[in-house]
C-alpha atoms as a PDB file:
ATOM      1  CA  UNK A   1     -35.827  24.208   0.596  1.00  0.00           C
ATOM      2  CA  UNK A   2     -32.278  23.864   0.888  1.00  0.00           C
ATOM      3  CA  UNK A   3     -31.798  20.241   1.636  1.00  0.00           C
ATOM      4  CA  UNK A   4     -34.283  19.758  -1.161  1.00  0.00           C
ATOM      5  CA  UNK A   5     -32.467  22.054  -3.444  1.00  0.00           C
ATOM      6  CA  UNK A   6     -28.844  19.289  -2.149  1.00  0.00           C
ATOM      7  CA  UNK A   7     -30.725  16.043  -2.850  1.00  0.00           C
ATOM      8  CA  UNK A   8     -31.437  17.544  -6.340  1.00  0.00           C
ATOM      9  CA  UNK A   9     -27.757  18.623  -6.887  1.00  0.00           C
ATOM     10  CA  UNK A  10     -26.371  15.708  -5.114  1.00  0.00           C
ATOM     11  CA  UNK A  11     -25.499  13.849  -9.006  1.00  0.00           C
ATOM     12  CA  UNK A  12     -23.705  16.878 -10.112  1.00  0.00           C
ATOM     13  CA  UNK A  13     -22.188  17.692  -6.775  1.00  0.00           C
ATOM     14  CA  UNK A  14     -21.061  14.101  -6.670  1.00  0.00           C
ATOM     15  CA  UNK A  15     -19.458  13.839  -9.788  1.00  0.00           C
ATOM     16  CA  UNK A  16     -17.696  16.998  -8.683  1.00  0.00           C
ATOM     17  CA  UNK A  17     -16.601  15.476  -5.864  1.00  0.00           C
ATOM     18  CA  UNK A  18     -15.195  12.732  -7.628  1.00  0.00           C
ATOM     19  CA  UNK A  19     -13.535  14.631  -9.898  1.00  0.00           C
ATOM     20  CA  UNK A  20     -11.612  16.122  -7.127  1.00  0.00           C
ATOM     21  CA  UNK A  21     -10.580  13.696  -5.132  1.00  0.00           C
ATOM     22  CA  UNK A  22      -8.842  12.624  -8.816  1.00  0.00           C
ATOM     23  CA  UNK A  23      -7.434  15.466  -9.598  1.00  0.00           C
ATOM     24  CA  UNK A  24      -3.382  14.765 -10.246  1.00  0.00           C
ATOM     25  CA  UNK A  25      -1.293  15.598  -6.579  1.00  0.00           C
ATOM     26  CA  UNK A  26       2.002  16.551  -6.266  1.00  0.00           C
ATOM     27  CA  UNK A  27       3.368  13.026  -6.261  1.00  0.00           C
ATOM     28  CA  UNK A  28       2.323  12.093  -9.711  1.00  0.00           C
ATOM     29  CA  UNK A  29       4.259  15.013 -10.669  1.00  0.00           C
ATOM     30  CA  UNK A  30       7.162  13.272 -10.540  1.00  0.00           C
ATOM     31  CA  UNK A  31       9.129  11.681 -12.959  1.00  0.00           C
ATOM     32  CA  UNK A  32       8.337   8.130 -13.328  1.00  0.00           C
ATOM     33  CA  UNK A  33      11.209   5.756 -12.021  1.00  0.00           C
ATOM     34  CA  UNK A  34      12.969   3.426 -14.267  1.00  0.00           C
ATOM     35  CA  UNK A  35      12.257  -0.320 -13.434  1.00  0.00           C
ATOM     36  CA  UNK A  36      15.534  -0.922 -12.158  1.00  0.00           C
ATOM     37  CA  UNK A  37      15.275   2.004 -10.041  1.00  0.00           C
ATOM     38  CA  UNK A  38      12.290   0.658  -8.604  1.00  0.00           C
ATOM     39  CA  UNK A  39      13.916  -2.814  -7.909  1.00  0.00           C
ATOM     40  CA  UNK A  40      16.485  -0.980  -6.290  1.00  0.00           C
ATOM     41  CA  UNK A  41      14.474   0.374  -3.915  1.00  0.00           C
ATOM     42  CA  UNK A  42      12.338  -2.230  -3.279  1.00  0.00           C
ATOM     43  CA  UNK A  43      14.895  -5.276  -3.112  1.00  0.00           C
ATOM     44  CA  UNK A  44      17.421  -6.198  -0.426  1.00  0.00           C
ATOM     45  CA  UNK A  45      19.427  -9.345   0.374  1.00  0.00           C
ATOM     46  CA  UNK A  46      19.759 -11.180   3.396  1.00  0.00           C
ATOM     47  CA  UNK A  47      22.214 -12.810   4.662  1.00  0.00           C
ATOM     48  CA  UNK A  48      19.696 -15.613   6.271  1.00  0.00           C
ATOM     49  CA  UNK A  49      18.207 -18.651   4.834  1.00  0.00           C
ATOM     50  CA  UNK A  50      14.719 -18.978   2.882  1.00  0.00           C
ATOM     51  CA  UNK A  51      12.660 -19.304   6.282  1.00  0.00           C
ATOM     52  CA  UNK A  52      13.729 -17.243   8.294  1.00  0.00           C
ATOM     53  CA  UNK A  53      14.183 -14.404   6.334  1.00  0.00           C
ATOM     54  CA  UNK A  54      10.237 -15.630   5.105  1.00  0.00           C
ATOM     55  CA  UNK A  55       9.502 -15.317   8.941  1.00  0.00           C
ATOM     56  CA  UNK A  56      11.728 -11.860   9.833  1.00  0.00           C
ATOM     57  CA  UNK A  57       9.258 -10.307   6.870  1.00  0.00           C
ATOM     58  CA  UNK A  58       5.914 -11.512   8.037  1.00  0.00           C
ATOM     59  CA  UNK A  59       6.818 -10.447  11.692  1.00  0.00           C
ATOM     60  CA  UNK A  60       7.633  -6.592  10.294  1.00  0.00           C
ATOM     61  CA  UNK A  61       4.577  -7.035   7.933  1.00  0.00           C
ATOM     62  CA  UNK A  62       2.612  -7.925  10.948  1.00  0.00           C
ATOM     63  CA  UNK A  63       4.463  -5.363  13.883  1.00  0.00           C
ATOM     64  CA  UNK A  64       3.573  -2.876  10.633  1.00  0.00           C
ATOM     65  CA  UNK A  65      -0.669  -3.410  11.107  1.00  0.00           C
ATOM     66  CA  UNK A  66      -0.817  -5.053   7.921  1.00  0.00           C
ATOM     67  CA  UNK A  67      -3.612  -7.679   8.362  1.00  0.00           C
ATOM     68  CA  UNK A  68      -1.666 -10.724   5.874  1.00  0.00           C
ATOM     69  CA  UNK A  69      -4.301 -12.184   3.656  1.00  0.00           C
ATOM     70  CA  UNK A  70      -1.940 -14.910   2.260  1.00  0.00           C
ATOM     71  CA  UNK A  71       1.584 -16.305   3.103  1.00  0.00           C
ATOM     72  CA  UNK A  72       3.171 -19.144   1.560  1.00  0.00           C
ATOM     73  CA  UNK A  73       6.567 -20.523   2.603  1.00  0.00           C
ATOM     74  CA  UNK A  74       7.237 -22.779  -0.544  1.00  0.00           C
ATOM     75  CA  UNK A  75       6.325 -20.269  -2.839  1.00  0.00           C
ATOM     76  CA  UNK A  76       7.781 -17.071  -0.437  1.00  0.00           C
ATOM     77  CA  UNK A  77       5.179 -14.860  -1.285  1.00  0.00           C
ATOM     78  CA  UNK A  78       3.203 -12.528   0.970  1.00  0.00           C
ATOM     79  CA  UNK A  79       0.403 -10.486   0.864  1.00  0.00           C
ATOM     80  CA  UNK A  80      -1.738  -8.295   3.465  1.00  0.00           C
ATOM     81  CA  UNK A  81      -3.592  -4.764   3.341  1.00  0.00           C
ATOM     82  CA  UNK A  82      -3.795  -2.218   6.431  1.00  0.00           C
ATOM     83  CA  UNK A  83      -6.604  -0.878   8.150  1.00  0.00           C
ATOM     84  CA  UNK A  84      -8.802   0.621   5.846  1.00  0.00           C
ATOM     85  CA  UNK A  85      -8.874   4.427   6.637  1.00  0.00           C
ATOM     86  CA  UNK A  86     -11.828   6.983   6.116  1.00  0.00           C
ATOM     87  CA  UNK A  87     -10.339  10.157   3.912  1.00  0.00           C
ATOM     88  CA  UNK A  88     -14.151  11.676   3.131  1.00  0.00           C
ATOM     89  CA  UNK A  89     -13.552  15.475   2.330  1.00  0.00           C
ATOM     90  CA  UNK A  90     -15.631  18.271   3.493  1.00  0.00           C
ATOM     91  CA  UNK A  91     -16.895  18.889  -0.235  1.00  0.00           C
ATOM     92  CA  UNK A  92     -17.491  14.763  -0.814  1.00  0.00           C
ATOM     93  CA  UNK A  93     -19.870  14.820   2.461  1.00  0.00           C
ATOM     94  CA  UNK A  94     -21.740  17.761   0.475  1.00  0.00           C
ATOM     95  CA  UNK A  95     -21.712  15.542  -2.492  1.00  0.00           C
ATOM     96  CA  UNK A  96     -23.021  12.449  -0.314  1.00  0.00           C
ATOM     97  CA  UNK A  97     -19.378  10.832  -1.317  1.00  0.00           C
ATOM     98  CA  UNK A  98     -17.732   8.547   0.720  1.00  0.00           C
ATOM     99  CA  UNK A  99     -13.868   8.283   0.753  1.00  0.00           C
ATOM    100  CA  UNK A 100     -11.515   5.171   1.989  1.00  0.00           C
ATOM    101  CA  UNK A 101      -8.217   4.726   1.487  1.00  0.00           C
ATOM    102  CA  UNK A 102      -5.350   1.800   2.577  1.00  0.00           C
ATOM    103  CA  UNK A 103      -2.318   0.299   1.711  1.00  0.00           C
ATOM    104  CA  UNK A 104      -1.534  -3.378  -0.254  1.00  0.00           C
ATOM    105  CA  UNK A 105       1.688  -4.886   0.375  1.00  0.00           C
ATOM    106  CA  UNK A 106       3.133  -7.924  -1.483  1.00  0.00           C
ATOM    107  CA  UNK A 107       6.648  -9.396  -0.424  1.00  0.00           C
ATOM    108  CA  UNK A 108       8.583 -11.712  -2.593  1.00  0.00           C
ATOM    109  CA  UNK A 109      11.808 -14.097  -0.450  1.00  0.00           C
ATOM    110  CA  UNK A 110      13.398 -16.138  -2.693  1.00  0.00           C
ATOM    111  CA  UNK A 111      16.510 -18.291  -2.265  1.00  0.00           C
ATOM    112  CA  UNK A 112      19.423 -16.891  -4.455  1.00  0.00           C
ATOM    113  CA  UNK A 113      22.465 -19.002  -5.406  1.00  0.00           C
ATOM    114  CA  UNK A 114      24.928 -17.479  -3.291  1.00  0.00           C
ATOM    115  CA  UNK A 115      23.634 -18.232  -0.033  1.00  0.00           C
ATOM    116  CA  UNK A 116      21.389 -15.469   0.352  1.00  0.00           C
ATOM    117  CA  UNK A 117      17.882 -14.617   0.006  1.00  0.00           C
ATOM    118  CA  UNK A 118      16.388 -11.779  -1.660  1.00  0.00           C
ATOM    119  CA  UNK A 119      13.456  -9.787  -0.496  1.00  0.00           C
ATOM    120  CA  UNK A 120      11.084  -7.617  -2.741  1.00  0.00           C
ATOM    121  CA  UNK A 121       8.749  -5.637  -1.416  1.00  0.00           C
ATOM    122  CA  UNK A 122       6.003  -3.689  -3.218  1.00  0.00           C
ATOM    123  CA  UNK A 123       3.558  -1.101  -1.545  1.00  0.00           C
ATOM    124  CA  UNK A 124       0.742   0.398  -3.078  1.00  0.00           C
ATOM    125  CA  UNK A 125      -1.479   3.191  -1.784  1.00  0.00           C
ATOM    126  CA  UNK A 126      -5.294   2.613  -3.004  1.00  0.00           C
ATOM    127  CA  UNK A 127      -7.822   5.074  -2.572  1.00  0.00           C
ATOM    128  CA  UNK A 128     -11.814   4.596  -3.360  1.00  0.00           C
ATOM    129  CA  UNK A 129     -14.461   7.001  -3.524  1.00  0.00           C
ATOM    130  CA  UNK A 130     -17.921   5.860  -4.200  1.00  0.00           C
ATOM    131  CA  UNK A 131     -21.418   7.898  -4.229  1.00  0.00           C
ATOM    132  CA  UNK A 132     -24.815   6.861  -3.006  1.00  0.00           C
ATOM    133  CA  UNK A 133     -25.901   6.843  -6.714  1.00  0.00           C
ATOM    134  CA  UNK A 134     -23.586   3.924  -7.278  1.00  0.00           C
ATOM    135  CA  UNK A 135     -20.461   5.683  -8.948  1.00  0.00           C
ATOM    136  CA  UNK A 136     -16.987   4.319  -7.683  1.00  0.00           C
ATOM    137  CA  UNK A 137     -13.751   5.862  -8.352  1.00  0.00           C
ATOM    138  CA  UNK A 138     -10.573   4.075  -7.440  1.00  0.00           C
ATOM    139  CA  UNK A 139      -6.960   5.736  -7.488  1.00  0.00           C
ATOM    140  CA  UNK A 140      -4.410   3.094  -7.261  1.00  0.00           C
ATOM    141  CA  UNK A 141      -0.553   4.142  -6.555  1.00  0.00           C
ATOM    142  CA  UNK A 142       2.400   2.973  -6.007  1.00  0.00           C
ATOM    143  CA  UNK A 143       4.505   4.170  -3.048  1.00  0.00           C
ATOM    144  CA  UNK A 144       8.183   5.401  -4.326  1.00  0.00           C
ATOM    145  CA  UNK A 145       9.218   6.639  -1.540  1.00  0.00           C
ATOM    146  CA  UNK A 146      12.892   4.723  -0.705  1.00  0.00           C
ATOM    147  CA  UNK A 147      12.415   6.286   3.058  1.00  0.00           C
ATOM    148  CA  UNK A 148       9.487   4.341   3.459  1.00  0.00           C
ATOM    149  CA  UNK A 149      11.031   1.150   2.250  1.00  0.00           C
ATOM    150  CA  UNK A 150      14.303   1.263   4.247  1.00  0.00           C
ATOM    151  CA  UNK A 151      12.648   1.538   7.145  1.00  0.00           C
ATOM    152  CA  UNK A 152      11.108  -1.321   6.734  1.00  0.00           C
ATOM    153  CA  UNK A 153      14.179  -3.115   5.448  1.00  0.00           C
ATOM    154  CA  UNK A 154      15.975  -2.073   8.750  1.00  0.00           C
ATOM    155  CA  UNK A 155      13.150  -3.250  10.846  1.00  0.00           C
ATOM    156  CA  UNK A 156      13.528  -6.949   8.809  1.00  0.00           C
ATOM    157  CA  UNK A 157      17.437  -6.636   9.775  1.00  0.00           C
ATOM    158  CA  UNK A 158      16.279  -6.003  13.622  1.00  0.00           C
ATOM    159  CA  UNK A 159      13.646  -9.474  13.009  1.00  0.00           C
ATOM    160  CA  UNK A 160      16.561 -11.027  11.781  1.00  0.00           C
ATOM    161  CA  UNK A 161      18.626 -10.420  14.353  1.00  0.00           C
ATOM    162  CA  UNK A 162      16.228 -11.481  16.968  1.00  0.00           C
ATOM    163  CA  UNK A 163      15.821 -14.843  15.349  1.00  0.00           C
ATOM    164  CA  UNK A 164      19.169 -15.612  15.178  1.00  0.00           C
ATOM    165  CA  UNK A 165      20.088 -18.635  16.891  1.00  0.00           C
ATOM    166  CA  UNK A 166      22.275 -17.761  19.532  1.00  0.00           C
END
């Protein structure tokens, strides 16, 4: 009777799920950031040349566990996703819900004209939930966090150093 009585309820308890896992966090709470407060935060320069500052960033990317789906030296542009993760909440396996969640990272390295090169990075934290009756619910956002990016621009200064010439 009772798994009878959760197939039946499985639509609504789906869309409940759903719902849910949607609902607004803490994070987009806060107040939106300006887009040169976002550059700030996600832009450094280098005192290194095109390549190997191109290199130094898909090293990190790839020390990271980013899996890099495309890298192109003339163009300086990276891009690679991490392990996809499984987030499923107790009340989305009642609702027959399934829950994934990963990260996208694009890098920019361009030459600038005075000497250095400039490196953009852009994280974004993407989260899908999808039910067996074929409902999909994607929550796309962008990580603000500067922590999160200056550790990452401190681990390009250690690649850097390392391929120095010496």
């Amino acid at each position: 009777m009772i798994s009878r009585y959760l197939r039946t309820a499985s639509v609504p308890l789906a869309a409940a799920a759903m719902a849910l896992s949607s609902c607004a966090s803490v994070e987009d709470a806060r107040p939106q950031m300006t887009p040169l407060e976002l550059q700030a935060i996600q832009s450094r320069e280098f005192k290194a040349p095109k390549d190997m500052a191109f290199n130094a960033v898909m090293t990190v990317v790839q020390d990271l566990g980013y899996i890099v789906q495309t890298a192109d030296l003339p163009t300086g542009f990276i891009t690679a996703v991490s392990p996809t993760r499984e987030t499923t909440n107790v009340l989305q396996i009642l609702a027959d819900v399934e829950a994934h969640s990963n990260t996208a990272l694009t890098a920019s390295v361009l030459p600038m004209p005075n000497g250095m090169t400039r490196v953009r990075l852009n994280l974004v934290n993407n989260r899908t939930a999808s039910g067996r009756q074929g409902q999909v619910r994607r929550d796309d956002q962008p990580v603000l966090d500067p922590a999160v990016y200056q550790r990452a621009w401190d681990k390009i200064d250690e690649a850097l150093f390392v391929l120095q010439p010496r």
